[in-house]
C-alpha atoms as a PDB file:
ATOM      1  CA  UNK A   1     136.030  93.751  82.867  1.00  0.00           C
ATOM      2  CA  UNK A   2     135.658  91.361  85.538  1.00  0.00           C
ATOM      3  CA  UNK A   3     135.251  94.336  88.228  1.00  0.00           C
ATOM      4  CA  UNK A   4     132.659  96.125  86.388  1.00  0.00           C
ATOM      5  CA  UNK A   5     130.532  93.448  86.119  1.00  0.00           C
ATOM      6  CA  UNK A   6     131.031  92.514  89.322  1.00  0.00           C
ATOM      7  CA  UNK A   7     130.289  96.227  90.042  1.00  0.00           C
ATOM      8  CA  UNK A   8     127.073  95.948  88.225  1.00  0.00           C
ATOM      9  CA  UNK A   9     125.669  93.086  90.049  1.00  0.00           C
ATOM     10  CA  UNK A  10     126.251  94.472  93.414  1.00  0.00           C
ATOM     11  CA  UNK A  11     124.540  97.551  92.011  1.00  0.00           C
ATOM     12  CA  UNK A  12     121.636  95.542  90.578  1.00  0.00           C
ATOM     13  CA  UNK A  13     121.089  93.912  93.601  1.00  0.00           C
ATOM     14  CA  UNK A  14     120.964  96.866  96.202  1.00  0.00           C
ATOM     15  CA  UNK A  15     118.155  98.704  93.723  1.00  0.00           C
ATOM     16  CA  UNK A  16     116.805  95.279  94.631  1.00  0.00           C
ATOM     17  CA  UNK A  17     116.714  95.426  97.588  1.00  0.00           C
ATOM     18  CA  UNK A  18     115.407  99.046  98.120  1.00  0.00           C
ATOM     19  CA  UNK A  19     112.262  98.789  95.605  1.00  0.00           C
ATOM     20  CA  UNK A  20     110.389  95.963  97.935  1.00  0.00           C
ATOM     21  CA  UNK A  21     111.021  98.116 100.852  1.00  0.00           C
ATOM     22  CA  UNK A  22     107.299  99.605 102.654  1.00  0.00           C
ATOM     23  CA  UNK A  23     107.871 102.080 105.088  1.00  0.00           C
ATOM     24  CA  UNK A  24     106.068 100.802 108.792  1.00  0.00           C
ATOM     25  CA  UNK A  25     104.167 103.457 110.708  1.00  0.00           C
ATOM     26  CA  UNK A  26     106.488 106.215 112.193  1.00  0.00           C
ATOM     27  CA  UNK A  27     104.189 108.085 114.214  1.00  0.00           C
ATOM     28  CA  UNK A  28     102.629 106.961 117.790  1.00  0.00           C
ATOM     29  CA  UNK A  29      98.814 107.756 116.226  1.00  0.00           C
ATOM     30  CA  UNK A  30      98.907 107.567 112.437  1.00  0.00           C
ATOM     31  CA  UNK A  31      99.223 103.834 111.512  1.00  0.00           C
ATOM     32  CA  UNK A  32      98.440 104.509 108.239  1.00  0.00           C
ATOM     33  CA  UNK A  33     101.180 107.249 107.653  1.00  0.00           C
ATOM     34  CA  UNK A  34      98.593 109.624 106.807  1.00  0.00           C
ATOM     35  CA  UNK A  35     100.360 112.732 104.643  1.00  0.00           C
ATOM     36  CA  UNK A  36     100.251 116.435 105.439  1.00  0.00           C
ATOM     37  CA  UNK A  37      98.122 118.019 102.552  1.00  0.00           C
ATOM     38  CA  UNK A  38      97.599 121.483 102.587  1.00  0.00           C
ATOM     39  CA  UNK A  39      97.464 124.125 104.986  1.00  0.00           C
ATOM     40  CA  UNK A  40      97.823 127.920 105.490  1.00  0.00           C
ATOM     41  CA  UNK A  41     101.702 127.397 105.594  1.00  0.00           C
ATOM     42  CA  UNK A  42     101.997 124.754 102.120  1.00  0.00           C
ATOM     43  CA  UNK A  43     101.800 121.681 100.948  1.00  0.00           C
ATOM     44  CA  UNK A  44     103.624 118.360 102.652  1.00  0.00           C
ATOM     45  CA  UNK A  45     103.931 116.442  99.276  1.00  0.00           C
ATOM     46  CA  UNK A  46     107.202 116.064  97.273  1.00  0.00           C
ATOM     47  CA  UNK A  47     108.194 119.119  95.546  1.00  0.00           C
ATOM     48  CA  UNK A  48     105.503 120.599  97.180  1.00  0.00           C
ATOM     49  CA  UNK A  49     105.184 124.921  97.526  1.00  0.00           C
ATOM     50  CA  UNK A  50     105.202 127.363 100.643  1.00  0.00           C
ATOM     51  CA  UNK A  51     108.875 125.915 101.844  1.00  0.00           C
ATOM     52  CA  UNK A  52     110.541 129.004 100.952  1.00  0.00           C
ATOM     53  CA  UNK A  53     112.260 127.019  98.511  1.00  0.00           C
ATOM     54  CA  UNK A  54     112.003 123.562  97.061  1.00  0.00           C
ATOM     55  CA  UNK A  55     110.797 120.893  99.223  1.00  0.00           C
ATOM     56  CA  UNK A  56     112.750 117.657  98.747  1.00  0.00           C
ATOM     57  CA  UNK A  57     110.194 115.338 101.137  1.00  0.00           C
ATOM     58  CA  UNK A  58     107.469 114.235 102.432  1.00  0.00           C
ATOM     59  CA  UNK A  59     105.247 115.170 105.641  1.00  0.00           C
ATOM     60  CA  UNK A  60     103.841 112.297 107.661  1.00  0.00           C
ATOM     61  CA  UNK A  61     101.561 113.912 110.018  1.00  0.00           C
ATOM     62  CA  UNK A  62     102.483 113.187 113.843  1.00  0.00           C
ATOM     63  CA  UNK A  63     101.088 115.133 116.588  1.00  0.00           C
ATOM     64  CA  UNK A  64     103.332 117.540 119.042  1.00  0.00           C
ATOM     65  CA  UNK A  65     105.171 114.583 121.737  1.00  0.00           C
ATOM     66  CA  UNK A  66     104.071 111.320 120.073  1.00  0.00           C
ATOM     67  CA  UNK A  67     106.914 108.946 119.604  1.00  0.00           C
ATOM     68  CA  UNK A  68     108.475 108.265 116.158  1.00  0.00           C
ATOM     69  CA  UNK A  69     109.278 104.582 115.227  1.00  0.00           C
ATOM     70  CA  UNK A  70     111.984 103.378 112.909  1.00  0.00           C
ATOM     71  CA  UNK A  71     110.618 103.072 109.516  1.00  0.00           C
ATOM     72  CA  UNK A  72     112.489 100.023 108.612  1.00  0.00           C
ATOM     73  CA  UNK A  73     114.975  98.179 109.863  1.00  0.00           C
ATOM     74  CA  UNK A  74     118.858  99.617 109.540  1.00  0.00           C
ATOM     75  CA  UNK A  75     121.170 102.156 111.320  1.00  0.00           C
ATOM     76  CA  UNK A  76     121.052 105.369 112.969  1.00  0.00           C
ATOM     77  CA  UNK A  77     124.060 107.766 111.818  1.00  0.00           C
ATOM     78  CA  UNK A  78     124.075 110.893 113.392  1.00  0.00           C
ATOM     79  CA  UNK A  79     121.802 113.389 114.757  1.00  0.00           C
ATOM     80  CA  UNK A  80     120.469 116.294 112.124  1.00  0.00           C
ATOM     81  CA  UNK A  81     119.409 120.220 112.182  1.00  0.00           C
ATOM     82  CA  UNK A  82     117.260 121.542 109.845  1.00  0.00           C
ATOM     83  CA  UNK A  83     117.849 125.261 110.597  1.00  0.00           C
ATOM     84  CA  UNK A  84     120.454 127.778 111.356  1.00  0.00           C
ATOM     85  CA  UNK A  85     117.332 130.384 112.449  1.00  0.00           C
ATOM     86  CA  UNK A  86     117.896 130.537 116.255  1.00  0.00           C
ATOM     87  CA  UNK A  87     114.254 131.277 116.664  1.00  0.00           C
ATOM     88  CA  UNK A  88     113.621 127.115 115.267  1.00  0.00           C
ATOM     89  CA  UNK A  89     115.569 125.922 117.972  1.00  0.00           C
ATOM     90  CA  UNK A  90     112.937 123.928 119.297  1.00  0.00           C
ATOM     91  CA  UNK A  91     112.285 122.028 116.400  1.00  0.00           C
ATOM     92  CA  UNK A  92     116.058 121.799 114.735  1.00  0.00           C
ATOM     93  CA  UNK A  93     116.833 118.502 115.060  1.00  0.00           C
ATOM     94  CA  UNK A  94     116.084 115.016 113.295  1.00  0.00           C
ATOM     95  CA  UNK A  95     118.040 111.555 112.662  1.00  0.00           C
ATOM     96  CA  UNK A  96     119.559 109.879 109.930  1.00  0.00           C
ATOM     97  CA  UNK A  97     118.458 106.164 108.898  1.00  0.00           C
ATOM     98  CA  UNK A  98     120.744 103.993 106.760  1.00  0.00           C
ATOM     99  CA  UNK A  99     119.297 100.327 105.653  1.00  0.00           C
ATOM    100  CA  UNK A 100     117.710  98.434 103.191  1.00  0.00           C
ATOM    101  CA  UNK A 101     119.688 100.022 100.498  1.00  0.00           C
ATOM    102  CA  UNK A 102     117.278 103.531 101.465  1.00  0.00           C
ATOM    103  CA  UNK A 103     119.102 106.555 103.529  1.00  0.00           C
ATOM    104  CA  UNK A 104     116.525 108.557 105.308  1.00  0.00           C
ATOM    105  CA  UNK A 105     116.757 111.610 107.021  1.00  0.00           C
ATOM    106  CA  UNK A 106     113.806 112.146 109.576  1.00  0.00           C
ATOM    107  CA  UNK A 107     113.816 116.550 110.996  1.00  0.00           C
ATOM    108  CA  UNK A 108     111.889 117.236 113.688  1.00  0.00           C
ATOM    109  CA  UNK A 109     112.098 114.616 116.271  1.00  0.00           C
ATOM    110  CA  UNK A 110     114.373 114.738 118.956  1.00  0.00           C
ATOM    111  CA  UNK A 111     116.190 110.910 119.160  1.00  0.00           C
ATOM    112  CA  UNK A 112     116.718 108.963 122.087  1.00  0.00           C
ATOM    113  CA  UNK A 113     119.805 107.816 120.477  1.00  0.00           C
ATOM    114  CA  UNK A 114     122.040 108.696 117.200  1.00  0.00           C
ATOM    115  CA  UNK A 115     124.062 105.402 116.758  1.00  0.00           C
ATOM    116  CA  UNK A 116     122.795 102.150 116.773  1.00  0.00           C
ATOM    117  CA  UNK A 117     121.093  99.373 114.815  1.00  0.00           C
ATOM    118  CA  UNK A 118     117.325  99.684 114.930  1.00  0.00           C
ATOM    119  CA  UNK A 119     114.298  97.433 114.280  1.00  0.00           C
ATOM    120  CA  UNK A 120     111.072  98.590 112.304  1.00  0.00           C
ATOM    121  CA  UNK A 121     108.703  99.839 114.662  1.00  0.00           C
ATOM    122  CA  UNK A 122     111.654 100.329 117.163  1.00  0.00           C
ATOM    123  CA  UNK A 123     111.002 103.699 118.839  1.00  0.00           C
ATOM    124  CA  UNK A 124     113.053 106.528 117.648  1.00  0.00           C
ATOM    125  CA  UNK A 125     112.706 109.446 119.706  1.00  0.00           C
ATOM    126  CA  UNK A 126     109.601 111.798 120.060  1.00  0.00           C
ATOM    127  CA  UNK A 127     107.910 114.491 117.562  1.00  0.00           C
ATOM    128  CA  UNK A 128     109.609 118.075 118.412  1.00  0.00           C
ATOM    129  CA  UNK A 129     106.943 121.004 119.694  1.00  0.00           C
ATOM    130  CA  UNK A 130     106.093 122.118 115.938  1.00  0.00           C
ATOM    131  CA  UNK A 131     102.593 124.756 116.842  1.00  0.00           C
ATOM    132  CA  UNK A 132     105.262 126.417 119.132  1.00  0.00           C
ATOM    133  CA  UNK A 133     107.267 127.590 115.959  1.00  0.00           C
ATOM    134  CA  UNK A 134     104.766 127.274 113.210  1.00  0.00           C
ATOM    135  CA  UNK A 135     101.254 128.020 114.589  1.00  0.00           C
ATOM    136  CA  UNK A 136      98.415 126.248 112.599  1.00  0.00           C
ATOM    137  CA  UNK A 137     100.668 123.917 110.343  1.00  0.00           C
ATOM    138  CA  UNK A 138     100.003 120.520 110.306  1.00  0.00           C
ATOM    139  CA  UNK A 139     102.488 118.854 112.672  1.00  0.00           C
ATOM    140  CA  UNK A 140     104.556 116.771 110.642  1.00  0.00           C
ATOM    141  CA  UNK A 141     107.758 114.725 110.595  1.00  0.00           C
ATOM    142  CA  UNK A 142     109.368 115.629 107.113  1.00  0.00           C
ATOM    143  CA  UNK A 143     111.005 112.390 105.762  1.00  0.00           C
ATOM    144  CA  UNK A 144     113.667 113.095 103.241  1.00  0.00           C
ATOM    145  CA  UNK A 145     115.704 110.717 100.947  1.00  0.00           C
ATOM    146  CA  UNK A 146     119.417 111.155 101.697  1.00  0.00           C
ATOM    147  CA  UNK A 147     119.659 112.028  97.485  1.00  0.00           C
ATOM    148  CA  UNK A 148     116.785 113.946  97.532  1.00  0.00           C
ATOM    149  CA  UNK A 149     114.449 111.550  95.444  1.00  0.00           C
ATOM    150  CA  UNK A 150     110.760 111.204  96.143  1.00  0.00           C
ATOM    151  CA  UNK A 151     110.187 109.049  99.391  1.00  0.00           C
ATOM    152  CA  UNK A 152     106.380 108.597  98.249  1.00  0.00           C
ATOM    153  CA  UNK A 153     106.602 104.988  96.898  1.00  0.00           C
ATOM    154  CA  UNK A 154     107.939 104.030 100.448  1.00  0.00           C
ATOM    155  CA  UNK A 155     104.385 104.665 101.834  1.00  0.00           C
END
């Protein structure tokens, strides 16, 4: 008995933790962490359509080259890809960032580094050459909870 509720508390206390957490800026030129809306390829919102499927994020616009800052602080684990398409190459890659009781995974920036504690505002890496893949689409990191729930309340 004494386990679970010890269990519980730890629980309690890293949901905590997580629901005070604000994202900081994460693109070099969007301080405000202005979304992706709509264009002629979708939508960036949560759950939004023209993904080819469903779309478990959400797009923060960043140009083509600007850097991309750690969100918060915590950990970097590992270098992602988004694709298996050949033809994405130059945009299949992101970073995962564990801390604050949040896992984030961040596609389409290429990292300076994939281990390591980081700081908020710390720079990450640099936003991958979207237009050359996706002409016409907002550029966009797509920020993605690590269980799939909405990111949005973290902006």
């Amino acid at each position: 008995m004494m386990k679970k509720v010890a269990l519980l508390a730890a629980l309690l206390a890293l949901a905590c933790v997580c629901e005070g957490v604000t994202f900081g800026q994460l693109c070099e030129g969007n301080p405000n962490n202005n979304r992706r809306t709509s264009d002629s390829l979708g939508h960036g919102h949560y759950e939004g359509s023209g993904h080819g499927g469903a779309h478990h994020g959400l797009d923060i616009i960043c140009d083509d080259g600007s850097v991309v800052y750690a969100p918060f602080d915590g950990t970097l684990n590992g270098r992602l890809t988004a694709y298996t398409d050949p033809a994405k190459a130059a945009i299949n890659s992101g970073i995962m960032l564990e801390g604050e009781g949040l896992c984030v995974k961040l596609f389409y920036v290429n990292p300076d580094q994939t281990s390591g504690r980081v700081s908020k505002g710390q720079r990450l890496g640099v936003m991958m050459p979207m237009q050359s893949v996706y002409p016409g689409i907002t550029s966009h990191v797509h920020v993605e909870m690590c269980d799939q729930s909405d990111p949005t309340k973290y902006f």
